[in-house]
PDB file of N, CA and C in Angstrom:
ATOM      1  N   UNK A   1      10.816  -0.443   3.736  1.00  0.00           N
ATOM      2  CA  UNK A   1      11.326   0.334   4.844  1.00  0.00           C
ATOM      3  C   UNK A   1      10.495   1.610   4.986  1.00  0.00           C
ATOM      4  N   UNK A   2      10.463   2.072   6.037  1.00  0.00           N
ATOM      5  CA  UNK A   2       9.079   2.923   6.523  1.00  0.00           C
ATOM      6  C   UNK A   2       9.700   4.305   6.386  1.00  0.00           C
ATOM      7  N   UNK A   3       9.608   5.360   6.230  1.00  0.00           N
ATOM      8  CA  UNK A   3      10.361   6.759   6.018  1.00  0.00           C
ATOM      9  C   UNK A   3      10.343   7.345   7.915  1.00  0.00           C
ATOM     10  N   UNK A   4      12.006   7.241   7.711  1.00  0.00           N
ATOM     11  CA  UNK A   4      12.929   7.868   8.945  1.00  0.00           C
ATOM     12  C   UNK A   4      11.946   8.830   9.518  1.00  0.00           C
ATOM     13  N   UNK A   5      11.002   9.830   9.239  1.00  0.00           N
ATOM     14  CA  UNK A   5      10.403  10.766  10.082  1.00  0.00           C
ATOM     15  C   UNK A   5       9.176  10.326  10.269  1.00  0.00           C
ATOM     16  N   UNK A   6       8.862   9.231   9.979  1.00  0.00           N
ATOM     17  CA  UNK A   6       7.620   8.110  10.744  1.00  0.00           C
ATOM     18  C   UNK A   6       8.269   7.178  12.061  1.00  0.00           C
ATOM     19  N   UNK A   7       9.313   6.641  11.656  1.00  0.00           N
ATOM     20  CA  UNK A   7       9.825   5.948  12.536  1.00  0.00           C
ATOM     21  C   UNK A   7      10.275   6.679  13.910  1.00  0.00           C
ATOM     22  N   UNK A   8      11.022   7.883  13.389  1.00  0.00           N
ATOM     23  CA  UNK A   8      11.287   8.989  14.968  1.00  0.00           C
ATOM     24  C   UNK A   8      10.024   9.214  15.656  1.00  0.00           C
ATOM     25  N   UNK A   9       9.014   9.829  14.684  1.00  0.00           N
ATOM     26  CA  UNK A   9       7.860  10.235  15.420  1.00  0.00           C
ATOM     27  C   UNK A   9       7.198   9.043  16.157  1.00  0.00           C
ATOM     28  N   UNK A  10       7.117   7.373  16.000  1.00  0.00           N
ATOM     29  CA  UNK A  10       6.497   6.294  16.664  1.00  0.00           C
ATOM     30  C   UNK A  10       7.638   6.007  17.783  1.00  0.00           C
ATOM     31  N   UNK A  11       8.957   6.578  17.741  1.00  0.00           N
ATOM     32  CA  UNK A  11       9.734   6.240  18.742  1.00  0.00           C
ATOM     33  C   UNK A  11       9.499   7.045  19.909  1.00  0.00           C
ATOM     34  N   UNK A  12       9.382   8.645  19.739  1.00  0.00           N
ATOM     35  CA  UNK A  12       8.743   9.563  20.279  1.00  0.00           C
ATOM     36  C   UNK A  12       7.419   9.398  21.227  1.00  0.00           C
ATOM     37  N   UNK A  13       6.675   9.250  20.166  1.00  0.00           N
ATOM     38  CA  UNK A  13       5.272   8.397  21.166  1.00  0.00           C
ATOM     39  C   UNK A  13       5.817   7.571  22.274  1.00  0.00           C
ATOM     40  N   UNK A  14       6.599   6.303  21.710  1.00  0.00           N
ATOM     41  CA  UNK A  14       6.556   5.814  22.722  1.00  0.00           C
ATOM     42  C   UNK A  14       7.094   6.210  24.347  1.00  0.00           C
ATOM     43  N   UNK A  15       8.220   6.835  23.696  1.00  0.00           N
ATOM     44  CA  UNK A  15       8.726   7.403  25.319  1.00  0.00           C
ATOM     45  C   UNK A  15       7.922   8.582  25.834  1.00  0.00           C
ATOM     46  N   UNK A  16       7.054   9.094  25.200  1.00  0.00           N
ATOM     47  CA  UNK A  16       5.980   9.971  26.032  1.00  0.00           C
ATOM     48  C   UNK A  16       5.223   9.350  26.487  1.00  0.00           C
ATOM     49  N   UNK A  17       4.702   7.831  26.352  1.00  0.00           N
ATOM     50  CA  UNK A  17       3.812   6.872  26.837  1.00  0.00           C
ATOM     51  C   UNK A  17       4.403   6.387  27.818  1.00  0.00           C
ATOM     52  N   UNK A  18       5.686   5.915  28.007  1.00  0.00           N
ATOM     53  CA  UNK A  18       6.108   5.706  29.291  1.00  0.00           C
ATOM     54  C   UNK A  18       6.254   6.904  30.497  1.00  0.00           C
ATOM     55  N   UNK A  19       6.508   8.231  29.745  1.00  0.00           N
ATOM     56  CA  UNK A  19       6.945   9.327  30.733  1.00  0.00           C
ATOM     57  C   UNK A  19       5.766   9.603  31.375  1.00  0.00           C
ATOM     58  N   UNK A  20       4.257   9.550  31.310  1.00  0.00           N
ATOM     59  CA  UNK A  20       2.807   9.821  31.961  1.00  0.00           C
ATOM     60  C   UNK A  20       2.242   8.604  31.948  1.00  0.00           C
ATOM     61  N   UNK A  21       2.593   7.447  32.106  1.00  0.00           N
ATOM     62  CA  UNK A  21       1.721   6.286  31.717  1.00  0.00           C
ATOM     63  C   UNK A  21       1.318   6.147  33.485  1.00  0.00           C
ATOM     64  N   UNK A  22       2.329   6.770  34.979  1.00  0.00           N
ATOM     65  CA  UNK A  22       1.508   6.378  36.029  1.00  0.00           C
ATOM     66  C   UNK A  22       0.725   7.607  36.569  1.00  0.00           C
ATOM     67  N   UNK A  23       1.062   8.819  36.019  1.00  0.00           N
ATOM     68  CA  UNK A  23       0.202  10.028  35.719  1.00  0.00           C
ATOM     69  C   UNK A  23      -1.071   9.590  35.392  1.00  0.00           C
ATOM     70  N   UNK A  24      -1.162   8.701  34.131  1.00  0.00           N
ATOM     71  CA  UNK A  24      -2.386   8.792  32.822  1.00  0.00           C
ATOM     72  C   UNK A  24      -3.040   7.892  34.155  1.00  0.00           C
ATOM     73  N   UNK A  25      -2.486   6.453  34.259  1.00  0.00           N
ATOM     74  CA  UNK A  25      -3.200   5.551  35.217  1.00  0.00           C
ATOM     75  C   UNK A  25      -3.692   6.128  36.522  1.00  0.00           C
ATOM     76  N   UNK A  26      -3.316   7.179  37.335  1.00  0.00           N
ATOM     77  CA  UNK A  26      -3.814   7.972  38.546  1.00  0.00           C
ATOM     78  C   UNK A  26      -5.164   8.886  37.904  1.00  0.00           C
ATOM     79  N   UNK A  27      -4.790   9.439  36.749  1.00  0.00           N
ATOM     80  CA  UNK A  27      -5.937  10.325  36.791  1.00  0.00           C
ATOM     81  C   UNK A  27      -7.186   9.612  35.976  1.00  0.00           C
ATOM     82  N   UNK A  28      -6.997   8.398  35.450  1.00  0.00           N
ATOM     83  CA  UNK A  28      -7.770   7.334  35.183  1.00  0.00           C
ATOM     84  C   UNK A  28      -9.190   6.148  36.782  1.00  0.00           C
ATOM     85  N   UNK A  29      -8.298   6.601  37.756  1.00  0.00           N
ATOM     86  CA  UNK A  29      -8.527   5.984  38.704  1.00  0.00           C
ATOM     87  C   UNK A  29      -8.865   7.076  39.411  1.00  0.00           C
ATOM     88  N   UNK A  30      -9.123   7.921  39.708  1.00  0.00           N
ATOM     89  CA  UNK A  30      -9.524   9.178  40.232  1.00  0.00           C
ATOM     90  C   UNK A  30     -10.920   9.536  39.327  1.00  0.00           C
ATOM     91  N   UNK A  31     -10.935   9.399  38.031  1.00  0.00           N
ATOM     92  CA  UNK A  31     -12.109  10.071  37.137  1.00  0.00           C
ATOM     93  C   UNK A  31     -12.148  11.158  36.925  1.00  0.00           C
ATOM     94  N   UNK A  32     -10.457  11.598  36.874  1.00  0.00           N
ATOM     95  CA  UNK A  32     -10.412  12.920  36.365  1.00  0.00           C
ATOM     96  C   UNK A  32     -10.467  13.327  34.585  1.00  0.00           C
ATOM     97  N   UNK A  33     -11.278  13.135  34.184  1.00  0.00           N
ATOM     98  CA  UNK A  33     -11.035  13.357  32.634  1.00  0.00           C
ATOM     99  C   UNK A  33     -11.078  14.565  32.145  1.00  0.00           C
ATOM    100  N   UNK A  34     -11.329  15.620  32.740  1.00  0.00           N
ATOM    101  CA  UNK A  34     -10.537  17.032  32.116  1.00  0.00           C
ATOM    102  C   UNK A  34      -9.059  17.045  32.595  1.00  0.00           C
ATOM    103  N   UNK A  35      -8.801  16.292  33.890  1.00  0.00           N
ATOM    104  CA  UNK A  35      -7.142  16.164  33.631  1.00  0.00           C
ATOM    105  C   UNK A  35      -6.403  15.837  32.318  1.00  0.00           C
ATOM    106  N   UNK A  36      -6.991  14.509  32.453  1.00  0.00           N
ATOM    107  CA  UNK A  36      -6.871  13.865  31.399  1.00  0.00           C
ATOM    108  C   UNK A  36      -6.589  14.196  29.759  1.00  0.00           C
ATOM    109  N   UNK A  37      -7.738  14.973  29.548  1.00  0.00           N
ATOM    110  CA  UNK A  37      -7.676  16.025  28.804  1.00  0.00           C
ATOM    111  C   UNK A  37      -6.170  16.939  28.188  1.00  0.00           C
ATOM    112  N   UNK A  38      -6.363  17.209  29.722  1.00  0.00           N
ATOM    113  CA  UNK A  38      -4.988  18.174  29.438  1.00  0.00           C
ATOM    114  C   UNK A  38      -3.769  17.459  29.134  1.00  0.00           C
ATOM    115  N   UNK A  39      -3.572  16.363  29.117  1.00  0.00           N
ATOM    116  CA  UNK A  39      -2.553  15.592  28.642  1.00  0.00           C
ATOM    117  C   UNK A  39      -2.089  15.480  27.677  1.00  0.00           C
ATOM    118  N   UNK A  40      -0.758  15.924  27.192  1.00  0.00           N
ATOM    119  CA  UNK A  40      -0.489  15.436  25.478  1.00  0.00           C
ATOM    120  C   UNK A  40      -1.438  14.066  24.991  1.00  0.00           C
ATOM    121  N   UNK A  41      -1.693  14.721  23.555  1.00  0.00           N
ATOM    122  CA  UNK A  41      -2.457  13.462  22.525  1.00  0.00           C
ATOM    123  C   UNK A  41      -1.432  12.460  22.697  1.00  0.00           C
ATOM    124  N   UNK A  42      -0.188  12.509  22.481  1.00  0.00           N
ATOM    125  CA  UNK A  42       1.051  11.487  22.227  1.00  0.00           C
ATOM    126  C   UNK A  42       1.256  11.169  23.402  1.00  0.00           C
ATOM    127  N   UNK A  43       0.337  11.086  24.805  1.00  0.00           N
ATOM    128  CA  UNK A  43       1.015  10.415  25.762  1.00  0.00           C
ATOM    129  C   UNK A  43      -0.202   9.183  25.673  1.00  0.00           C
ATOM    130  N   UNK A  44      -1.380   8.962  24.870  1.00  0.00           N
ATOM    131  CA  UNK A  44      -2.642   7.952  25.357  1.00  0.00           C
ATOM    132  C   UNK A  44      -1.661   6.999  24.440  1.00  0.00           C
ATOM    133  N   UNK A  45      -2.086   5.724  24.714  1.00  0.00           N
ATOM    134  CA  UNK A  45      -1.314   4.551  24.269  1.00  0.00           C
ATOM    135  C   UNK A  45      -1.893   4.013  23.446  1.00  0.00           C
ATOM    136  N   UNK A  46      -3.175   4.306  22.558  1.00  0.00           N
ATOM    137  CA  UNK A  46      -3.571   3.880  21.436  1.00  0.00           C
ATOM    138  C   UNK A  46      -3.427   4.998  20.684  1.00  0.00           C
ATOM    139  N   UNK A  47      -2.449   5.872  20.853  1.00  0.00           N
ATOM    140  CA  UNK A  47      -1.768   6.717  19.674  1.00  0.00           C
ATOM    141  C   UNK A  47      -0.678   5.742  18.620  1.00  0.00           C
ATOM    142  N   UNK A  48      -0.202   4.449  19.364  1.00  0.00           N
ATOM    143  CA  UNK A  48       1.115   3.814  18.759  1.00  0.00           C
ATOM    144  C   UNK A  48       0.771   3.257  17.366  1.00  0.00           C
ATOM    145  N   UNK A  49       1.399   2.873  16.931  1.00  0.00           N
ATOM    146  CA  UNK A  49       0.936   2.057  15.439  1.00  0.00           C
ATOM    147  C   UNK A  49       1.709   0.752  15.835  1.00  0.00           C
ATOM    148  N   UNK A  50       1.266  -0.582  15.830  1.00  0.00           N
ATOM    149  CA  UNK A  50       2.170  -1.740  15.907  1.00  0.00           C
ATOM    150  C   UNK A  50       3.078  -1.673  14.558  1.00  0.00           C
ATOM    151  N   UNK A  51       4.145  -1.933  14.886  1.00  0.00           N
ATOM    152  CA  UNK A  51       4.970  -1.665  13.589  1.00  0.00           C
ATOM    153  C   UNK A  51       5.963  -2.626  13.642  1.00  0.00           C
ATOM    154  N   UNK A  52       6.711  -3.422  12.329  1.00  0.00           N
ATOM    155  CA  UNK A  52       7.566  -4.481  12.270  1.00  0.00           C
ATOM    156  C   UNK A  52       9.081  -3.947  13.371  1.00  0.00           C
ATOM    157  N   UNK A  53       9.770  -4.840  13.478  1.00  0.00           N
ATOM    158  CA  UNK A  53      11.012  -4.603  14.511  1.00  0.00           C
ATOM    159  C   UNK A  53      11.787  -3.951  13.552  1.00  0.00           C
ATOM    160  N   UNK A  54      12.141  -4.905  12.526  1.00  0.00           N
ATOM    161  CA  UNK A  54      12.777  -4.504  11.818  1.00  0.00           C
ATOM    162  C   UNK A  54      12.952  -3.767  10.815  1.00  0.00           C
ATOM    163  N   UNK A  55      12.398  -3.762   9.990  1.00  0.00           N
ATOM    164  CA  UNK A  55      11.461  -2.892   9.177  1.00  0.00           C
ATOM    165  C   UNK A  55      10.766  -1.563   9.095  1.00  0.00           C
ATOM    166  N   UNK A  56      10.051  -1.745  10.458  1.00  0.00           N
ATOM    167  CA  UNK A  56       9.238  -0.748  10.668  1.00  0.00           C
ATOM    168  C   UNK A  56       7.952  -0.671   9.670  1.00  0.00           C
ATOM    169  N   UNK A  57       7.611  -1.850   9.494  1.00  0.00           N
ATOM    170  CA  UNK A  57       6.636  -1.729   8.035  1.00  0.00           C
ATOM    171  C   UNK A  57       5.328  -2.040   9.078  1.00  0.00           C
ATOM    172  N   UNK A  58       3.687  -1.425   9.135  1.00  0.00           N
ATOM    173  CA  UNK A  58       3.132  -1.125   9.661  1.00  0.00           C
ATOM    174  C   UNK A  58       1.926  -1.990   9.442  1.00  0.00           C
ATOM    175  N   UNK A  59       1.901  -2.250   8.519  1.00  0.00           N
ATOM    176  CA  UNK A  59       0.818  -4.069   7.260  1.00  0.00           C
ATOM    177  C   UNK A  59       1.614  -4.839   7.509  1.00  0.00           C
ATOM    178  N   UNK A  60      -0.006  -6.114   8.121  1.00  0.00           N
ATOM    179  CA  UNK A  60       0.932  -7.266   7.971  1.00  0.00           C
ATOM    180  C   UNK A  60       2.061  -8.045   9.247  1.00  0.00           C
ATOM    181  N   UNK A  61       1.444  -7.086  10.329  1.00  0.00           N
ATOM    182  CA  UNK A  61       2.174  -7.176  11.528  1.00  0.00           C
ATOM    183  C   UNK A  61       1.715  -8.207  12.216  1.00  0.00           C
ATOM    184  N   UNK A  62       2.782  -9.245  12.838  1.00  0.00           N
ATOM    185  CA  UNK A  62       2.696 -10.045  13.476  1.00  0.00           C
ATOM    186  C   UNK A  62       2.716 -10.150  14.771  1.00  0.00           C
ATOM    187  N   UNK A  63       1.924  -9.870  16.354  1.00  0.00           N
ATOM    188  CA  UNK A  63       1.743  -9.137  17.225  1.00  0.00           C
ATOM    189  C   UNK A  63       2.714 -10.575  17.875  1.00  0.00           C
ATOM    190  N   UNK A  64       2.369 -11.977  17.890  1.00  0.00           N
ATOM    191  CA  UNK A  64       2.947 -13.257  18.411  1.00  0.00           C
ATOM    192  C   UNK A  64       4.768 -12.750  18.120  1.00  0.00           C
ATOM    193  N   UNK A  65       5.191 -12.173  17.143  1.00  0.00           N
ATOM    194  CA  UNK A  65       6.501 -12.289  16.540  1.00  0.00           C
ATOM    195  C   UNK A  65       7.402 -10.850  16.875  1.00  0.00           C
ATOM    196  N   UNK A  66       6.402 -10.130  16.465  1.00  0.00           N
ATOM    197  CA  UNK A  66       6.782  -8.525  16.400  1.00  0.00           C
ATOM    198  C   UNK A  66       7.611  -8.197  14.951  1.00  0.00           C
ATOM    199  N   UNK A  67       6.939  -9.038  14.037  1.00  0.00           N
ATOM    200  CA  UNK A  67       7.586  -8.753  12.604  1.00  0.00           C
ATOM    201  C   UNK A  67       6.419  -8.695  11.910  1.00  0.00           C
ATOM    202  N   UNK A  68       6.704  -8.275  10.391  1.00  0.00           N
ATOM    203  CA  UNK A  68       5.629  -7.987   9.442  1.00  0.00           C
ATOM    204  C   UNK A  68       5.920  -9.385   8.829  1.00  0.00           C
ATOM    205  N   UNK A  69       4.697  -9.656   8.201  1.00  0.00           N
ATOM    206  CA  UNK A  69       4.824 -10.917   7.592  1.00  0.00           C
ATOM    207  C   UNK A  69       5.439 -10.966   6.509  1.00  0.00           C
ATOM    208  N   UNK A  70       6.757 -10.205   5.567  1.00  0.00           N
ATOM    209  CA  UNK A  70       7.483 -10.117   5.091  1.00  0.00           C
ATOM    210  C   UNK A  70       8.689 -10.793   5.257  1.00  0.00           C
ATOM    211  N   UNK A  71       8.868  -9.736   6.855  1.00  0.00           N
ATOM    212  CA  UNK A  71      10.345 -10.596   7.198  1.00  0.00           C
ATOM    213  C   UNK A  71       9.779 -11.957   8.398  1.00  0.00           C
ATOM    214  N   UNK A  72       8.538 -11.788   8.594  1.00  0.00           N
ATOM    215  CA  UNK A  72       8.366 -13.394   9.221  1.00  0.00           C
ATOM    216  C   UNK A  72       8.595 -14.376   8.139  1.00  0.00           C
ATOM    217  N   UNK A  73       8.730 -14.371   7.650  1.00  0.00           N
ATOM    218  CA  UNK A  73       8.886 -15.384   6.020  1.00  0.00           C
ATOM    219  C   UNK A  73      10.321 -15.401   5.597  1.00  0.00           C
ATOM    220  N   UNK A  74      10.645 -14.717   5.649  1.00  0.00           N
ATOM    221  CA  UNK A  74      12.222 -14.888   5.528  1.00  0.00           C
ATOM    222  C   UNK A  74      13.105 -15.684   6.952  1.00  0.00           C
ATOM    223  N   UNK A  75      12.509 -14.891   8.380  1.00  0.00           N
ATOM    224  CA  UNK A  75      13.153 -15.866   9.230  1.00  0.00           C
ATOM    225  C   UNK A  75      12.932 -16.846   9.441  1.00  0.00           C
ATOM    226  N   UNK A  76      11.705 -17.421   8.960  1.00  0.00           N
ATOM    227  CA  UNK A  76      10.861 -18.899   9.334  1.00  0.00           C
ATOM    228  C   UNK A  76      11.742 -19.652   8.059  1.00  0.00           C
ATOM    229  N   UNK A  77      11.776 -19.331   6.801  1.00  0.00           N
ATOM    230  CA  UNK A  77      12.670 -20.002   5.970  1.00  0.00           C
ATOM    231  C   UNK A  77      13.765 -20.486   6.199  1.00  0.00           C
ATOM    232  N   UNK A  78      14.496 -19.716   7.149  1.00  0.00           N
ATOM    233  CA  UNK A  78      15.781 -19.496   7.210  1.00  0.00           C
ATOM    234  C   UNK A  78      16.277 -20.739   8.464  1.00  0.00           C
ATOM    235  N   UNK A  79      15.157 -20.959   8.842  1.00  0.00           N
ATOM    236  CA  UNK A  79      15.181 -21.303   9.983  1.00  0.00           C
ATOM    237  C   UNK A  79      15.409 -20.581  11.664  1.00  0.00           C
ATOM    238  N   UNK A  80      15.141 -19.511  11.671  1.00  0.00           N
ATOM    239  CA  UNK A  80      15.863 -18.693  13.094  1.00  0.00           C
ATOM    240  C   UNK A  80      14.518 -18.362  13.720  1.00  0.00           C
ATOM    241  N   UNK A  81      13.760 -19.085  13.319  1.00  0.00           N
ATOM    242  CA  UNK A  81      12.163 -18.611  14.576  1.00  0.00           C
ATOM    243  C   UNK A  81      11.980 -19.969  15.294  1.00  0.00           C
ATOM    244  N   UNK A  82      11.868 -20.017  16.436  1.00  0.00           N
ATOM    245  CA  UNK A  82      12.352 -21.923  17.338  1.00  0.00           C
ATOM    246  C   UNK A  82      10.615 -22.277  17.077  1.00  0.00           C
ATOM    247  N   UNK A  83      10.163 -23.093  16.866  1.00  0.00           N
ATOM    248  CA  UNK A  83       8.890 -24.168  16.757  1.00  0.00           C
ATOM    249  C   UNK A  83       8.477 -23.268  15.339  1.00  0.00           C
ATOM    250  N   UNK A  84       8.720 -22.952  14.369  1.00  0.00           N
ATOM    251  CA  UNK A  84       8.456 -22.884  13.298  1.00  0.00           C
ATOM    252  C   UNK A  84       8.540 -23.382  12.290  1.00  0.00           C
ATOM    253  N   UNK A  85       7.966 -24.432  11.324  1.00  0.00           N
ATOM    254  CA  UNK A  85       8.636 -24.828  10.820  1.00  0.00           C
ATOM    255  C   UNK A  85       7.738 -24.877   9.230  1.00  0.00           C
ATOM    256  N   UNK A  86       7.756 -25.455   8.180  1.00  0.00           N
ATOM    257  CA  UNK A  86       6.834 -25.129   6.839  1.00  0.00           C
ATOM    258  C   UNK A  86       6.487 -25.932   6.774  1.00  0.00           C
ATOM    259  N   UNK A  87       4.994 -25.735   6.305  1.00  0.00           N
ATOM    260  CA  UNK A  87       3.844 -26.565   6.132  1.00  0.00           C
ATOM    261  C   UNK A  87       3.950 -27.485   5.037  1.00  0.00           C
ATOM    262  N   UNK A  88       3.892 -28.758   4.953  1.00  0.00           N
ATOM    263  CA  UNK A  88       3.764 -29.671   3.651  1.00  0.00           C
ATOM    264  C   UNK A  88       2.910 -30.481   3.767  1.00  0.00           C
ATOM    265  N   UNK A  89       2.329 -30.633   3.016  1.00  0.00           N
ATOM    266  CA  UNK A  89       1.529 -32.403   2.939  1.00  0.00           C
ATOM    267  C   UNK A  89       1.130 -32.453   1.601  1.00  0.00           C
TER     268      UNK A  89
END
């Protein structure tokens, strides 16, 4: 489990990425990059870290699933991921 003041701060990002994201895209399309500039660091969208759903664990992330391959292994066991199923031969 990822420490609570990592997880606020990636939740944070994200809703500053939505709050300028048609801001960021106008002054992207214009070629304003000292606008740009002036923009919070935490509003560009490769500030985010992909991070597990559940978890929040940051290694190991499964971009198809949106889990770390921790708990992808536990739900695929379990059976609760649909066309998943374990490899034998």
């Amino acid at each position: 489990m990822a420490k609570k003041s990592i997880v606020v701060r990636d939740d944070k990002r994200r809703q500053m990425i939505e709050r300028y994201a048609a801001k960021r895209a106008e002054l992207k399309q214009l070629g304003d990059y000292e606008g740009l500039a002036k923009l919070p660091r935490n509003s560009s969208r490769t500030r985010l870290k992909n991070r597990c759903f559940e978890t929040h664990r940051p290694r190991g992330y499964m971009r198809q699933f949106g889990l770390s391959r921790i708990s992808f292994r536990e739900h695929a066991s379990r059976g609760e991921i649909p066309g998943v199923t374990k490899s034998s031969w």
